[in-house]
C-alpha atoms as a PDB file:
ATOM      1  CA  UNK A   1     -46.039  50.333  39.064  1.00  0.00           C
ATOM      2  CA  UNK A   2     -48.276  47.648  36.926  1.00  0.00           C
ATOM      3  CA  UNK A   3     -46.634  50.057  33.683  1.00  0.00           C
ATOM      4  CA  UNK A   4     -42.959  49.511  35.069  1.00  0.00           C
ATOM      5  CA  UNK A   5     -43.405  45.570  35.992  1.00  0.00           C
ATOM      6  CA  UNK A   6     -45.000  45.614  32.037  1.00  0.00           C
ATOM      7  CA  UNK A   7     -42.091  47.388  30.567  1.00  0.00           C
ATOM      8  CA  UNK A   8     -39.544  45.005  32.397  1.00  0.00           C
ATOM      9  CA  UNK A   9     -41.388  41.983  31.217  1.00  0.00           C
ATOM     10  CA  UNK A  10     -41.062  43.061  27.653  1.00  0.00           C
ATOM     11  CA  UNK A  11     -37.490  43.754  27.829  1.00  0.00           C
ATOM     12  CA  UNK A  12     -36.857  40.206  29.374  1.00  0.00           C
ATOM     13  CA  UNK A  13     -38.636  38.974  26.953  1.00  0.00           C
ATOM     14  CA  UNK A  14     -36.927  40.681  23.715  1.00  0.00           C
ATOM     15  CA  UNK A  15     -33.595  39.893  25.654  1.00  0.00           C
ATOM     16  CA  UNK A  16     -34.780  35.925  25.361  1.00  0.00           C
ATOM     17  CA  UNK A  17     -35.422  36.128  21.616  1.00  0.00           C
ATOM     18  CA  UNK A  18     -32.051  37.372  21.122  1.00  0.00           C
ATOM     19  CA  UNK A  19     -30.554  35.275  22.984  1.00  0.00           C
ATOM     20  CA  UNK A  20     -32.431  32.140  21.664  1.00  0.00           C
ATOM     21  CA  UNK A  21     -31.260  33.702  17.684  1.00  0.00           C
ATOM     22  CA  UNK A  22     -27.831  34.154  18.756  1.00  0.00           C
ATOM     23  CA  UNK A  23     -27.852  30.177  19.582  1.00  0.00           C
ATOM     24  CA  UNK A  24     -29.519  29.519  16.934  1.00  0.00           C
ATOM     25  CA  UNK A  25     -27.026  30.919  14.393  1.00  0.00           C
ATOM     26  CA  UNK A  26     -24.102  28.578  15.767  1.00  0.00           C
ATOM     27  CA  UNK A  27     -25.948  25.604  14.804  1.00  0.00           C
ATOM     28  CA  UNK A  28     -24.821  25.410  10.902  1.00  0.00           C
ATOM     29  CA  UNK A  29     -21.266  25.751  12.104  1.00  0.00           C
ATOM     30  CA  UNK A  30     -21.704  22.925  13.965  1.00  0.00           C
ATOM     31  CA  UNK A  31     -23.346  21.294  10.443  1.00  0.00           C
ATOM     32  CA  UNK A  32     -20.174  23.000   8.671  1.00  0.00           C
ATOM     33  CA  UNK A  33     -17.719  21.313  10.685  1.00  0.00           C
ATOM     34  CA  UNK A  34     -19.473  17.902  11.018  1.00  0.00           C
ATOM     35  CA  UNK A  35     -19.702  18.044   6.583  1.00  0.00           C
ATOM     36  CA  UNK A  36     -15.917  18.977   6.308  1.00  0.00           C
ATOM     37  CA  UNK A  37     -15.139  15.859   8.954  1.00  0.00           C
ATOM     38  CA  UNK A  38     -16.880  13.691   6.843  1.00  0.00           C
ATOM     39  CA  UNK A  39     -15.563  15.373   3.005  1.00  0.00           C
ATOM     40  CA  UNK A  40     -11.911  14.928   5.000  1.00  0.00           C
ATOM     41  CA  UNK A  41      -9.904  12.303   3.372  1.00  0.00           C
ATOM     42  CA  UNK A  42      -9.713   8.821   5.233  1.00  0.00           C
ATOM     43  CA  UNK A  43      -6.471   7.759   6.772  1.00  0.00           C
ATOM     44  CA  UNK A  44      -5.083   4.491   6.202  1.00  0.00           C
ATOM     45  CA  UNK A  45      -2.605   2.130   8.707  1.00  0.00           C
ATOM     46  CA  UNK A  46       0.995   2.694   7.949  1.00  0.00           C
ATOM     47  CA  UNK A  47       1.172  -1.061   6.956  1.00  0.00           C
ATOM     48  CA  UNK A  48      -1.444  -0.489   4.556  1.00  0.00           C
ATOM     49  CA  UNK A  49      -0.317   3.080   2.947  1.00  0.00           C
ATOM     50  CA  UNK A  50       3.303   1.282   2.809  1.00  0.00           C
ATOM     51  CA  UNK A  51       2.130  -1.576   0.724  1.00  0.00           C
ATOM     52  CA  UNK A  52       0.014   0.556  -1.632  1.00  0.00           C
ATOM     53  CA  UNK A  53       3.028   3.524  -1.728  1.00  0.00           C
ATOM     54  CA  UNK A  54       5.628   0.461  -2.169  1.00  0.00           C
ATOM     55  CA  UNK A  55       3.086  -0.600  -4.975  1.00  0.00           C
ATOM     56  CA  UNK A  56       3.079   3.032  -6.616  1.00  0.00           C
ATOM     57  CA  UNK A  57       7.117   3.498  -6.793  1.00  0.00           C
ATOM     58  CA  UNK A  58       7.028   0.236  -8.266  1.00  0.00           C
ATOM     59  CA  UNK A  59       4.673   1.266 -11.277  1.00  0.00           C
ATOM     60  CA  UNK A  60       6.702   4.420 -11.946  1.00  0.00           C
ATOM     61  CA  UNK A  61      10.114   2.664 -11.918  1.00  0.00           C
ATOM     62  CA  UNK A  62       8.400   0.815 -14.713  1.00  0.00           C
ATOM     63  CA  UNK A  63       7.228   3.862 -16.470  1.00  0.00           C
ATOM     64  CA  UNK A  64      10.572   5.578 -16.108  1.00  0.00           C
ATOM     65  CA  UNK A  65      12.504   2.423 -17.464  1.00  0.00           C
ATOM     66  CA  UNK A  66      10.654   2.327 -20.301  1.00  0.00           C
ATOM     67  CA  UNK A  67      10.389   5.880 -20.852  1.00  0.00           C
ATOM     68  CA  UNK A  68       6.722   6.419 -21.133  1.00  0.00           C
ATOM     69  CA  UNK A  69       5.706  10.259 -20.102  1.00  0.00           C
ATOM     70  CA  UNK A  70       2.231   9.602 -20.067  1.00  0.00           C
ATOM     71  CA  UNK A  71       2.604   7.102 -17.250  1.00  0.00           C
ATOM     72  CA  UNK A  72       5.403   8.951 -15.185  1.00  0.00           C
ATOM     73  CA  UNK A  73       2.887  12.053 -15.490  1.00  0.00           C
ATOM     74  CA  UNK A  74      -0.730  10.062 -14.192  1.00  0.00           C
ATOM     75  CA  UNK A  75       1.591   7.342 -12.024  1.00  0.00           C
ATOM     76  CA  UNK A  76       3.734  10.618  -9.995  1.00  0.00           C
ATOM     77  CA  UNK A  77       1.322  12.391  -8.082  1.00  0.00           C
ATOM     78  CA  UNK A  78      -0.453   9.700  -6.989  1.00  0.00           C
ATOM     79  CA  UNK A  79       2.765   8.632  -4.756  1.00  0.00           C
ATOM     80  CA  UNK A  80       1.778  12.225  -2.894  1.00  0.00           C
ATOM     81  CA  UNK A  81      -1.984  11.580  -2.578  1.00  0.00           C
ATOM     82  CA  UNK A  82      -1.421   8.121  -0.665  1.00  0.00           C
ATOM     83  CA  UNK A  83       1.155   9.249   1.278  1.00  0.00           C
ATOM     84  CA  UNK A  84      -0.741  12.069   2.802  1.00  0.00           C
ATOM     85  CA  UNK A  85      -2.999   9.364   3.812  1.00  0.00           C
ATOM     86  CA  UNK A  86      -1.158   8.059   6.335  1.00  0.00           C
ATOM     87  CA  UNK A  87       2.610  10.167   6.284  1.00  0.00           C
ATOM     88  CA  UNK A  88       1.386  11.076  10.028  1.00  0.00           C
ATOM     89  CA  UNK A  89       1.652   7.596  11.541  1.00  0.00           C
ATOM     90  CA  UNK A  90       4.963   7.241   9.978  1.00  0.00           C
ATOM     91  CA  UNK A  91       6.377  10.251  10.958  1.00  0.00           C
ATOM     92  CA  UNK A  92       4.856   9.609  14.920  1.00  0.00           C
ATOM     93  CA  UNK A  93       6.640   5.851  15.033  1.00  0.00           C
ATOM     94  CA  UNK A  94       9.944   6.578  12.394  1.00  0.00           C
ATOM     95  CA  UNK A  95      10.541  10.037  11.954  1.00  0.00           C
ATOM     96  CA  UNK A  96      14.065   9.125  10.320  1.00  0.00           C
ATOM     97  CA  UNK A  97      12.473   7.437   8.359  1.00  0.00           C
ATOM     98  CA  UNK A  98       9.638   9.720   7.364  1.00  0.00           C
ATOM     99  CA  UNK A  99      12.699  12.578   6.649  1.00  0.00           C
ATOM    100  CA  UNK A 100      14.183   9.460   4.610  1.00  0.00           C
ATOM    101  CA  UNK A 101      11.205   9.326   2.350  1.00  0.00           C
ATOM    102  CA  UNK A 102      10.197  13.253   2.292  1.00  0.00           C
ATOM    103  CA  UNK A 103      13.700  13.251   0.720  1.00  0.00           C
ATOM    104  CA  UNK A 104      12.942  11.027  -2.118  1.00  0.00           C
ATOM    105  CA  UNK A 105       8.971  11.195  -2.765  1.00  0.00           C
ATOM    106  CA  UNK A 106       8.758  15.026  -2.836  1.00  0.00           C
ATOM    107  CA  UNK A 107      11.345  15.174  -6.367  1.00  0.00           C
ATOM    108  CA  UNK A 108      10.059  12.105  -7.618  1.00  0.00           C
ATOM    109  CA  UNK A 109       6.667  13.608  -7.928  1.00  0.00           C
ATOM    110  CA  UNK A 110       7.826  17.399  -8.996  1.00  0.00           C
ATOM    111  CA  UNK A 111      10.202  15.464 -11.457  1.00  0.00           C
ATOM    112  CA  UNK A 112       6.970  13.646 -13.075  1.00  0.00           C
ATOM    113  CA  UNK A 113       4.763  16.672 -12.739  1.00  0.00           C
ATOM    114  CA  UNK A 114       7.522  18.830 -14.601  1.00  0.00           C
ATOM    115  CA  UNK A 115       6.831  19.948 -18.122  1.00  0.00           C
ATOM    116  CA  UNK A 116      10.034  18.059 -19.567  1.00  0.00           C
ATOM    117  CA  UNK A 117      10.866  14.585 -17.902  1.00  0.00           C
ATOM    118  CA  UNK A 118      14.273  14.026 -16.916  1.00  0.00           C
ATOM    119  CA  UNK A 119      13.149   9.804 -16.905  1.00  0.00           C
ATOM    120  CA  UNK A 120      16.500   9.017 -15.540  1.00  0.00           C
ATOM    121  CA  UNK A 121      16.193  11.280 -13.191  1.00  0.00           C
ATOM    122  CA  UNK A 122      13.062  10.308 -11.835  1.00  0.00           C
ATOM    123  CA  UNK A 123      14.336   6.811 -12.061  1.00  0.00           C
ATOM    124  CA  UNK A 124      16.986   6.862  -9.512  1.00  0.00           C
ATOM    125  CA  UNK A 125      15.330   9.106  -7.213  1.00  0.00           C
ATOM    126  CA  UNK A 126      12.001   6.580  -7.152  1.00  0.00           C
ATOM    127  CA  UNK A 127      14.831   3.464  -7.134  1.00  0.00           C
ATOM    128  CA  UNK A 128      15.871   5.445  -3.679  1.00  0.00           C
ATOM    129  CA  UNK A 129      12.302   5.846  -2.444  1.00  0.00           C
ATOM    130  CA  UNK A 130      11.706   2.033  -2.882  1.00  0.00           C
ATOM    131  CA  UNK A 131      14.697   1.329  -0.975  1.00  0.00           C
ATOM    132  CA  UNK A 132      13.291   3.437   2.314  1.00  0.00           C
ATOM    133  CA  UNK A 133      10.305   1.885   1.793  1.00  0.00           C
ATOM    134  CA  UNK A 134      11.365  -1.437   2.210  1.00  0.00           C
ATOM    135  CA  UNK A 135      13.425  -0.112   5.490  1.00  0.00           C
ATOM    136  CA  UNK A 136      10.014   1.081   6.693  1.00  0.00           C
ATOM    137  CA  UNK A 137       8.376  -2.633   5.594  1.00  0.00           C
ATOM    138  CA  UNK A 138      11.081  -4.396   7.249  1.00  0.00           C
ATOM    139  CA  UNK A 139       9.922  -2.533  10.437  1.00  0.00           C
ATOM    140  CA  UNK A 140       5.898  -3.452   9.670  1.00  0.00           C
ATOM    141  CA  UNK A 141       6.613  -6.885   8.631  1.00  0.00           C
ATOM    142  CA  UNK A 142       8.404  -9.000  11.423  1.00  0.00           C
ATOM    143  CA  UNK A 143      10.257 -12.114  10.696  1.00  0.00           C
ATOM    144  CA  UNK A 144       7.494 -14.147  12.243  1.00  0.00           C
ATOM    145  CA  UNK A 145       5.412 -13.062   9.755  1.00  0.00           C
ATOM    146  CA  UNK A 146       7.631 -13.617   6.971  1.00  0.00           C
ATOM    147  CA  UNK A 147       8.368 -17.185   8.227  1.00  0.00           C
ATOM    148  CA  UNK A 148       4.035 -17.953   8.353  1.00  0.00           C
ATOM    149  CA  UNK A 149       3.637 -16.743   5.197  1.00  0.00           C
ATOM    150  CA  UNK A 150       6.180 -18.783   3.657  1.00  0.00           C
ATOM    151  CA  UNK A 151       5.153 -21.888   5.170  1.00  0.00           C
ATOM    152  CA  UNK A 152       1.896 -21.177   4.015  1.00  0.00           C
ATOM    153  CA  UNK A 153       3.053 -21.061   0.095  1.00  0.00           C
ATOM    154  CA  UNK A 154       5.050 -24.220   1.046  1.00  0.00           C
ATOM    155  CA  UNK A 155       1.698 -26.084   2.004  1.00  0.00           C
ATOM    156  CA  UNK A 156       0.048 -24.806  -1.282  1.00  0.00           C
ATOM    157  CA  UNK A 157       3.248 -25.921  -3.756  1.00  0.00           C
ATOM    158  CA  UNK A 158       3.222 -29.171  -1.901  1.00  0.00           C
ATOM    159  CA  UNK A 159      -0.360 -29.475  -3.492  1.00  0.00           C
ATOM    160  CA  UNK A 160       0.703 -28.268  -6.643  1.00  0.00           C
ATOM    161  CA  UNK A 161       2.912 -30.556  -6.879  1.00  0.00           C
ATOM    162  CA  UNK A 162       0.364 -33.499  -6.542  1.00  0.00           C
ATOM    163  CA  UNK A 163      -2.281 -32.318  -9.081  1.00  0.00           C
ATOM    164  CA  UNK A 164       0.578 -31.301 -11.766  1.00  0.00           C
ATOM    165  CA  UNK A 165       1.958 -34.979 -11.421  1.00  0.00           C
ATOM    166  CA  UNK A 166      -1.602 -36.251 -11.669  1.00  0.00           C
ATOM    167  CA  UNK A 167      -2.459 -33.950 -14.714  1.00  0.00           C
ATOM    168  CA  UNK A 168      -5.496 -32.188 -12.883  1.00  0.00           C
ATOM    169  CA  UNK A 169      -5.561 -28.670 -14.785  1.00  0.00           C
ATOM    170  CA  UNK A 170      -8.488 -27.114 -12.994  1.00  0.00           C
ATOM    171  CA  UNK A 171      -6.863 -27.904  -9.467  1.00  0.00           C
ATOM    172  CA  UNK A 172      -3.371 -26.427 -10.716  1.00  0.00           C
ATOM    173  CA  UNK A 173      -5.613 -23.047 -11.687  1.00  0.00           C
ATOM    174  CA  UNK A 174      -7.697 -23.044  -8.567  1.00  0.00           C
ATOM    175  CA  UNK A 175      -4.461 -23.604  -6.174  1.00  0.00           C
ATOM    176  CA  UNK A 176      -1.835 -21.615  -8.337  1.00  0.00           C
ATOM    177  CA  UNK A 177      -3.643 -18.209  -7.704  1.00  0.00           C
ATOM    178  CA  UNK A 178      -3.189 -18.650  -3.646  1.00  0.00           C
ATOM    179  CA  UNK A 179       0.955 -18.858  -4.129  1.00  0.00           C
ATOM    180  CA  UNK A 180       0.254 -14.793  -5.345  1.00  0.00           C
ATOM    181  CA  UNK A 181      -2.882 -13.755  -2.459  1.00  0.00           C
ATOM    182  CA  UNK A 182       0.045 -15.342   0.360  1.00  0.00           C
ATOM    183  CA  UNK A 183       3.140 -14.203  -0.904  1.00  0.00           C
ATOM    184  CA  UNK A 184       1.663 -10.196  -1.684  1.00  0.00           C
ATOM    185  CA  UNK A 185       1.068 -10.511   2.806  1.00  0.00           C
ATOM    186  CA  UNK A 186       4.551 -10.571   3.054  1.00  0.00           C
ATOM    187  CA  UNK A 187       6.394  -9.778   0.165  1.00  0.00           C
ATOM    188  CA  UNK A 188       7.362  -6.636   1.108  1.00  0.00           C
ATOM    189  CA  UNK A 189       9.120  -7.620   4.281  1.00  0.00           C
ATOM    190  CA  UNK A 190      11.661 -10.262   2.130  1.00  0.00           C
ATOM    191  CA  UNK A 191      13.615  -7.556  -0.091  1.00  0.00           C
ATOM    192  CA  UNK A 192      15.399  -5.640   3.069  1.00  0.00           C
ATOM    193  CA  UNK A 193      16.302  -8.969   4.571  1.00  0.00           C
ATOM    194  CA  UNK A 194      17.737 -10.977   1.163  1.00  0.00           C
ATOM    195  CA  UNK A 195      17.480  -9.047  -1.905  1.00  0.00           C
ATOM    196  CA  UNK A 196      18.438 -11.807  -3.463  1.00  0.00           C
ATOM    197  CA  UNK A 197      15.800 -14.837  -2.504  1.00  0.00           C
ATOM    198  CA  UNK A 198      13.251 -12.353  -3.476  1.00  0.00           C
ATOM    199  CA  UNK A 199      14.088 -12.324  -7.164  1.00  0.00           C
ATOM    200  CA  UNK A 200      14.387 -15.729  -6.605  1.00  0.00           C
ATOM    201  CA  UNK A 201      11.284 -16.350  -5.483  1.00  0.00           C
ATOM    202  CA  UNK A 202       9.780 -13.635  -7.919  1.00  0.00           C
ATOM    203  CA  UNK A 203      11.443 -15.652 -10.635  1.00  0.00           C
ATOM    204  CA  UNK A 204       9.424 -19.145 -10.377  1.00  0.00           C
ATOM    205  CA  UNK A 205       6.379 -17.356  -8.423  1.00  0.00           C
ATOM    206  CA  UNK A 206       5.101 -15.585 -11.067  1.00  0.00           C
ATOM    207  CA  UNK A 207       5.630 -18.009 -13.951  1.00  0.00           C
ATOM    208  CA  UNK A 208       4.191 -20.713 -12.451  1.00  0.00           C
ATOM    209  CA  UNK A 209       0.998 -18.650 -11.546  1.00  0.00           C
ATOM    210  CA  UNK A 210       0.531 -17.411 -15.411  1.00  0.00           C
ATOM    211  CA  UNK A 211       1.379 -21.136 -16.457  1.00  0.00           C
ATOM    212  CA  UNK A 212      -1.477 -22.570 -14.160  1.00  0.00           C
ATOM    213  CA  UNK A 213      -3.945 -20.347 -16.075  1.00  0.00           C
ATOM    214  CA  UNK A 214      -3.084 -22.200 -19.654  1.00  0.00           C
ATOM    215  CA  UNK A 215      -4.883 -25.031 -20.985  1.00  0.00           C
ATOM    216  CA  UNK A 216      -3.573 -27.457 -21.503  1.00  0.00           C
ATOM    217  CA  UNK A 217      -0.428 -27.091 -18.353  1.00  0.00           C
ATOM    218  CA  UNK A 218       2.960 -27.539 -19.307  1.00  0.00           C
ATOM    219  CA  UNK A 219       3.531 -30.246 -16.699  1.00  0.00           C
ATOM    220  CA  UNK A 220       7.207 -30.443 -17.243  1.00  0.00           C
ATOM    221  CA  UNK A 221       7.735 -26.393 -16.878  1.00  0.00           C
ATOM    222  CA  UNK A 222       5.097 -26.331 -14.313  1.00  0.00           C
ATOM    223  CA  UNK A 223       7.027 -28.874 -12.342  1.00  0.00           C
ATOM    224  CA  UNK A 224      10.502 -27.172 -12.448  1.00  0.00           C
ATOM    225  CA  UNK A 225       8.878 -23.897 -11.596  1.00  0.00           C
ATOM    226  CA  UNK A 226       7.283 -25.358  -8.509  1.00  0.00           C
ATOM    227  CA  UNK A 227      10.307 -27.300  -7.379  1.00  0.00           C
ATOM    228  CA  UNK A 228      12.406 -23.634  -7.890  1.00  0.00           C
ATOM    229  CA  UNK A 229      10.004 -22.124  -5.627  1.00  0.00           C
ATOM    230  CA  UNK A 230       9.751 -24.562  -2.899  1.00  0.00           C
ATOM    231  CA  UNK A 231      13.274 -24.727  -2.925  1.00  0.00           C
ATOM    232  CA  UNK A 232      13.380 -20.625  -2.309  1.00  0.00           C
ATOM    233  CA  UNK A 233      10.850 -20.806   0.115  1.00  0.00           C
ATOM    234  CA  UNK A 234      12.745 -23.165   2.465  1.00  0.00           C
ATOM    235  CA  UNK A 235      15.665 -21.353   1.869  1.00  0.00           C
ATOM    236  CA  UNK A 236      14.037 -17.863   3.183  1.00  0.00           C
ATOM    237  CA  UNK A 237      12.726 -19.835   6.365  1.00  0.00           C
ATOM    238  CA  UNK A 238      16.054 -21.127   7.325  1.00  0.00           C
ATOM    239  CA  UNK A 239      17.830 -18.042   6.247  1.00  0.00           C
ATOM    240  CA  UNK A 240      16.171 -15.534   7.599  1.00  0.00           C
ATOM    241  CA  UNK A 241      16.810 -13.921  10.511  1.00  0.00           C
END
């Protein structure tokens, strides 16, 4: 009897081993999994991967304009890697959208990855993905927003104007620089509404922002490049709807 109650003890125990190994072994998948979560690639807001995709498209309309490969070729697939970063949100919120931009992004980047560039092409395919992505801005950025952030560049050139009358250079290069940081909030959200005040603002923004870097200012330019944009400013506040 003592042998039997011995023999069952050791097969309990052998049993527990086994079972403590077989536990044991499904730890490092747990490690696995935990290492690929963390290698996985980070997913941005729509708002955000918008801006930065809007950004991209932008570069390679450049590059295809002007006809350099070399750029098409490293500026192309990057429009793929940032949209994968956050394609899912778009396609939850605006899947019309999302088919809209499939459409164009997928042969803009096989166009720039292909062994002989067809740059005009490329060029009006990536002129079509800009325009959906300014649909899908137009749907991140709401008029309200639009409206703040133009009031906001209306407080700064109302400053501007002050220190370029009063000849203070290192003012005009300290304030100029905030026009750009305010209007790149919004930006985005102006082309799908008025095409047209956003070349307008483009077309004294940037300008005045290089000028305010020079030394000395061109007060006289300076001036008529601030007065432009103020006046394009108000004119997106009260126009915009």
């Amino acid at each position: 009897m003592k042998k039997q109650l011995l023999n069952l003890f050791i097969v309990l125990a052998l049993s527990a081993s086994v079972l403590s190994a077989c536990g044991s072994t499904k730890q490092p998948e747990g490690n696995v999994n935990a290492v690929a979560t963390v290698a996985k690639s980070p997913e941005i807001s729509v708002k955000d991967g918008t801006a930065k995709l809007l950004s991209i498209a932008k570069q390679l309309r450049k590059a295809a304009t002007a006809g350099d490969e070399a750029k098409i070729k490293e500026t192309g697939p990057k429009l793929e890697e940032t949209w994968a970063t956050f394609e899912d949100g778009v396609k939850a919120k605006y899947p019309d959208l999302y088919e809209q931009v499939e459409k164009s992004l997928n042969p803009a980047v096989s166009g720039a990855k292909a062994a002989k560039i067809d740059r005009d092409a490329i060029l009006k395919i990536d002129i079509q993905l800009i325009q959906t992505l300014f649909d899908l801005s137009a749907k991140l950025i709401p008029v309200d927003q639009v409206k703040a952030g133009a009031n906001q560049m209306l407080a700064t050139t109302a400053e501007l104007k002050k220190e370029i009358a009063a000849g203070n250079d290192a003012k005009v290069k300290e304030l100029a620089p905030k026009l750009e940081d305010a209007w790149k909030t919004f930006e985005d959200g102006v082309p799908p509404r008025s095409a047209d005040l956003y070349e307008k603002i483009e077309k004294s923004l940037n300008p005045e922002v290089a000028g305010s870097q020079k030394t000395p200012i061109d007060k006289q330019v300076m001036t008529q490049l601030n007065d432009g944009l103020t006046q394009a400013l108000n004119e997106l506040i009260q126009g915009i709807k």
